[in-house]
Protein backbone atom coordinates (compact mmCIF):
# COMPACT_ATOMS: atom_id res chain seq x y z
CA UNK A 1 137.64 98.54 93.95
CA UNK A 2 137.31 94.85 95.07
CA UNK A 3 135.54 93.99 91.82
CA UNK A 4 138.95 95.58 89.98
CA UNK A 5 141.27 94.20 92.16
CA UNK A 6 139.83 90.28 91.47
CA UNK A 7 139.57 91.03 88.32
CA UNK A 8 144.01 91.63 88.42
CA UNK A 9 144.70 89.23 90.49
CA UNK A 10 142.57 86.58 87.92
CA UNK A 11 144.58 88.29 84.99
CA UNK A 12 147.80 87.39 86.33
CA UNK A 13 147.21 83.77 87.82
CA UNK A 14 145.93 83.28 83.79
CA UNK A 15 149.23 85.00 82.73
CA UNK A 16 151.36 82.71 85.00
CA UNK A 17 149.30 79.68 84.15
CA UNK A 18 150.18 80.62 80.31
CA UNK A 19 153.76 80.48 81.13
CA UNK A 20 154.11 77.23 82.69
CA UNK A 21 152.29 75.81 79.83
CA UNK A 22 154.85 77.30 77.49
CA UNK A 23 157.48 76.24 79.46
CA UNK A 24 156.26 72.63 79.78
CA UNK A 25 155.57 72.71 75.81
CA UNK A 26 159.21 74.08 75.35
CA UNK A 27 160.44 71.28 77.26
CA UNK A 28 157.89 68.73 75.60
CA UNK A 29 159.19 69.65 72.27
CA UNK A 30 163.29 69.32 72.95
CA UNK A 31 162.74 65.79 74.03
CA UNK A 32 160.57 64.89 70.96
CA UNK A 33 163.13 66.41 68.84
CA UNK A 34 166.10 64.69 70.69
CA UNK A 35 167.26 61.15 69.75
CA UNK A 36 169.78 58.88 70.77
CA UNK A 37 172.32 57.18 68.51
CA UNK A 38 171.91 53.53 68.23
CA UNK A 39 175.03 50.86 69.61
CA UNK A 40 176.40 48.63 66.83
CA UNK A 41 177.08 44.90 67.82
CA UNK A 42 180.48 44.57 68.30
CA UNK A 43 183.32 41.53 67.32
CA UNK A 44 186.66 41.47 68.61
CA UNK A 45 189.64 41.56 66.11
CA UNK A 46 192.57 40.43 68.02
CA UNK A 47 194.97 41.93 69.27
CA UNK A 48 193.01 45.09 69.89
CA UNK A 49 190.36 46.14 66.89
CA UNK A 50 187.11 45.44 66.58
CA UNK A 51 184.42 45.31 64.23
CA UNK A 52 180.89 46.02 64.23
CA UNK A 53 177.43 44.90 62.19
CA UNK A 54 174.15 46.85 62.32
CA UNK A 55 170.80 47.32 60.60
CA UNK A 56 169.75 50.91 59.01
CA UNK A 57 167.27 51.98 56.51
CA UNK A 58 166.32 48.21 55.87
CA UNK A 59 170.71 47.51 54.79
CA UNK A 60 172.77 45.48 56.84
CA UNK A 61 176.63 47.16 57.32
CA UNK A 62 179.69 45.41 58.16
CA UNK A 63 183.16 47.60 59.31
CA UNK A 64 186.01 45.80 59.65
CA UNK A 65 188.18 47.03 62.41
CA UNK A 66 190.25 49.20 59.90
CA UNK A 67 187.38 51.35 59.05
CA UNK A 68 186.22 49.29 55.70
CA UNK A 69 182.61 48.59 54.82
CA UNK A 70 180.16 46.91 53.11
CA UNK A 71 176.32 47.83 52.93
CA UNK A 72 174.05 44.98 51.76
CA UNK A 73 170.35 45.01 50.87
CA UNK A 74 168.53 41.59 50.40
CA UNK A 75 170.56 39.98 47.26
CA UNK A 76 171.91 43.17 45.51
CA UNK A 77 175.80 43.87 45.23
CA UNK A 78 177.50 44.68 48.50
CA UNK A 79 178.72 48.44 48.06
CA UNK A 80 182.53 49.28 49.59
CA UNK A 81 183.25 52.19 51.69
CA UNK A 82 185.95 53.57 53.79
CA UNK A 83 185.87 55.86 57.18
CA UNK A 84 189.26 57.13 55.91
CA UNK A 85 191.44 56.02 59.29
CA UNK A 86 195.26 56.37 59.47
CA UNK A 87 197.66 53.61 58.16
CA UNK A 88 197.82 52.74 61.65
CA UNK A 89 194.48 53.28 63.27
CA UNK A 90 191.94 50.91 63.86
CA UNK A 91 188.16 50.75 65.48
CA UNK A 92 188.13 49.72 68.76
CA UNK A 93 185.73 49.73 71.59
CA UNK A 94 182.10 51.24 70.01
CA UNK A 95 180.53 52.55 67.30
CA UNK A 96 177.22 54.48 67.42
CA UNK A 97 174.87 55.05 64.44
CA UNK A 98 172.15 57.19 62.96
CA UNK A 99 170.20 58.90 60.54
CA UNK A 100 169.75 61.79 59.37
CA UNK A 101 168.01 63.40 56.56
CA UNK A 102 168.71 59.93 54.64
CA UNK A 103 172.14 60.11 55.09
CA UNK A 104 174.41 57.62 58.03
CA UNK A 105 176.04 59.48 60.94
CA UNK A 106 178.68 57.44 62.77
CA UNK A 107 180.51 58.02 66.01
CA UNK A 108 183.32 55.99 66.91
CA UNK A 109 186.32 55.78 68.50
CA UNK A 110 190.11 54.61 66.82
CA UNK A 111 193.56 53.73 68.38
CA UNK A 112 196.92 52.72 67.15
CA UNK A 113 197.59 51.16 70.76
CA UNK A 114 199.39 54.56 71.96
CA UNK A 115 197.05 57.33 71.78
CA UNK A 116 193.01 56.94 71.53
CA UNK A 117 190.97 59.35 69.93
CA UNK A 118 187.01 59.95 68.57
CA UNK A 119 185.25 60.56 65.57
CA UNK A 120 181.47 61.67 64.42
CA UNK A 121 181.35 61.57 60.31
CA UNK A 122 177.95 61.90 57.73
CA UNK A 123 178.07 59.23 54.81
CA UNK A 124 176.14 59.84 51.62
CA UNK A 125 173.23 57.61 52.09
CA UNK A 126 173.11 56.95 48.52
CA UNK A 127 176.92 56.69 47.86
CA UNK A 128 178.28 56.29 51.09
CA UNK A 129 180.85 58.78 50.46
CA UNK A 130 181.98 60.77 53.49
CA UNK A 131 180.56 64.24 53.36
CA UNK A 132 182.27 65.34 56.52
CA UNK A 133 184.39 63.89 59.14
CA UNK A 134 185.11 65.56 62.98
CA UNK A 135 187.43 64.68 65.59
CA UNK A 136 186.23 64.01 68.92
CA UNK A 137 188.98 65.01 71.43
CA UNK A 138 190.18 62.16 73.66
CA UNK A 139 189.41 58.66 73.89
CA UNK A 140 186.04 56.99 75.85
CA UNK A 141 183.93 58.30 73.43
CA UNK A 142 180.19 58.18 74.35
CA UNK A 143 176.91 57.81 72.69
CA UNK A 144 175.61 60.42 70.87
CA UNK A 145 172.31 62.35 71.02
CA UNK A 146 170.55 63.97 67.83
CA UNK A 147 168.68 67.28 68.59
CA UNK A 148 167.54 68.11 65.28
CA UNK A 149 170.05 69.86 62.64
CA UNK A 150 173.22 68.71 65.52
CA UNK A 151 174.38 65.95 67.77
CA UNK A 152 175.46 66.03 71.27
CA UNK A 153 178.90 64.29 71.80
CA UNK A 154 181.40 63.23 74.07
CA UNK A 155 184.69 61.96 75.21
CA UNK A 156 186.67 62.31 78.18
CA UNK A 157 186.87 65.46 79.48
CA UNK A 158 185.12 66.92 76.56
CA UNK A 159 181.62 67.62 75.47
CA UNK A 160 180.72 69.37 72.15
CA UNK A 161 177.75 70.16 70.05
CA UNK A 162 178.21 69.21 65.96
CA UNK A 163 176.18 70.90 62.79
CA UNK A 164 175.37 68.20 61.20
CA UNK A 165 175.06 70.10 57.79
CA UNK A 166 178.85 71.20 57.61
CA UNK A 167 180.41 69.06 60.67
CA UNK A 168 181.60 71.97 62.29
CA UNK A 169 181.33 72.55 66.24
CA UNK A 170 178.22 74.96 67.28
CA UNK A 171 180.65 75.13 70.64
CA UNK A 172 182.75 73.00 72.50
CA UNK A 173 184.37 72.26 76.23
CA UNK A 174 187.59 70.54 76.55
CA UNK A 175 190.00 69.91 79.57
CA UNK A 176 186.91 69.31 81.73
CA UNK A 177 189.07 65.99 83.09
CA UNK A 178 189.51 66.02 86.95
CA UNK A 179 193.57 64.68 87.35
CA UNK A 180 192.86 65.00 90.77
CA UNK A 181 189.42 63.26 91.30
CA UNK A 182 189.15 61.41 87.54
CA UNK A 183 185.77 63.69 87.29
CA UNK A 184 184.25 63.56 83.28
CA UNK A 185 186.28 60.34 82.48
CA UNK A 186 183.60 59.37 80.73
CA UNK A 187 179.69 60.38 80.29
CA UNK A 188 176.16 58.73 79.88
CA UNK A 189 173.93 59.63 77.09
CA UNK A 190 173.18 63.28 77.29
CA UNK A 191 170.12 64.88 78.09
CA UNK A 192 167.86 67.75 76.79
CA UNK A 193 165.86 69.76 79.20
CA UNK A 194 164.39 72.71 77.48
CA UNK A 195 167.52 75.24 76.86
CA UNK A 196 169.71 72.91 79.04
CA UNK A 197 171.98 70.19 77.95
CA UNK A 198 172.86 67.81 80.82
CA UNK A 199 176.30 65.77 80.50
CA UNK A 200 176.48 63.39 83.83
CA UNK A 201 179.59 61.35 84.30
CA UNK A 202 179.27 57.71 83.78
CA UNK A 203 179.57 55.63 87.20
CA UNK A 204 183.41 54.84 87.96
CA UNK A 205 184.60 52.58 90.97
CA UNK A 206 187.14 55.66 91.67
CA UNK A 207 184.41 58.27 92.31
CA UNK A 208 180.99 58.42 94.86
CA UNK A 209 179.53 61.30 93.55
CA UNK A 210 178.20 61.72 89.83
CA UNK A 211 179.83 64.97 88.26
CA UNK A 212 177.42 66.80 86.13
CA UNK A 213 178.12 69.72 83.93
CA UNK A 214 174.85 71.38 82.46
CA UNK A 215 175.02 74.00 79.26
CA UNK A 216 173.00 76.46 77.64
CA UNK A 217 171.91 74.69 74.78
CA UNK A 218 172.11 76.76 71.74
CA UNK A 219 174.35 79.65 73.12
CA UNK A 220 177.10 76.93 74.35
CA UNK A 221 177.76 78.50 77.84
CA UNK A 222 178.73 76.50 80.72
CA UNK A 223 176.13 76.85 83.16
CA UNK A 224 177.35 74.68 86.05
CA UNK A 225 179.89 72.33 86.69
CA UNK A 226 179.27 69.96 89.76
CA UNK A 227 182.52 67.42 90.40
């Protein structure tokens, strides 16, 4: 009987042991699969734009603050784009970049010095013509996060989760803004821990306390909301 019961006990000390190690390799495997979007360099365009260079895929890009390119590889012709803004609109602040599957996401953020609001769009990477562009609610757009066929984005009081395929939202949150503490004004880079997504607040001199809001990754519920 002592022989049988050892003999369970062993069993289920190898059957917990087997868990943790899928649990660490679940965990392992979202942050290998998770990137975050590069920052552009940035150049003022008085009174308010800005435009930004950066290096991807061995071309050098140029955007002028009202959302025209250039790509340029060694010598060869310069080829034109266009991120489509309004008459009005312009870049401002900054723009985040990656890529995927050959092709050049881009995050940004455009005003027309009333209203401020974000963007994530996937250029061709042969043509550079937009397959898809998504609005990101709100203005203080953050940096993105890849996590394999979607990105992780954010603004203030919003946090969503783009298919990068058809530009559509897997799920969003919106209104998360605090009007009466200025909670989720604007957030860090987030962060993938197993079947958790972790959006934390960026630091503001109004606010002590980081507010964190943590969702079920691929099913989009809210899972807790700390302020």
């Amino acid at each position: 009987m002592t022989r049988v019961l050892a003999v369970l006990l062993r069993r289920n000390e190898i059957a917990q042991l087997f868990v943790l190690l899928l649990l660490l390799t679940n965990a392992a495997t979202a942050q290998q699969s998770s990137q975050a979007f590069s920052v552009a360099r940035s150049f003022p365009e008085p009174p308010d734009a800005a435009s930004f260079e950066f290096s991807s895929g061995g071309f050098q890009y140029r955007i002028a603050g009202n959302g025209r390119g250039h790509r340029r590889l060694n010598n060869e012709k310069d080829l034109a784009f266009s991120l489509r803004l309004a008459l009005h609109d312009y870049l401002t602040h900054k723009l985040y970049y990656a890529e995927y599957k050959g092709d050049l996401l881009l995050i940004g953020e455009v005003s027309d010095s009333d209203y401020g609001m974000g963007f994530i769009a996937r250029l061709d990477g042969a043509t550079l013509r937009m397959k898809w562009k998504r609005v990101i609610n709100g203005f203080n757009v953050g940096q993105g996060l890849l996590d394999g066929a979607y990105a992780y984005v954010t603004g203030i009081g919003f946090v969503g989760k783009v298919n990068l395929k058809s530009g559509a939202y897997a799920w969003r949150h919106e209104d998360l803004y605090g009007h009466k503490n200025s909670a989720f004004n604007a957030f860090e880079l987030p962060e993938v821990e197993g079947d958790v997504v972790i959006f934390r607040e960026a630091a503001h001199y109004l606010r002590k306390k980081i507010a964190v809001i943590r969702v079920q990754r691929h099913k989009g519920k809210i899972i807790s909301i700390i302020t």
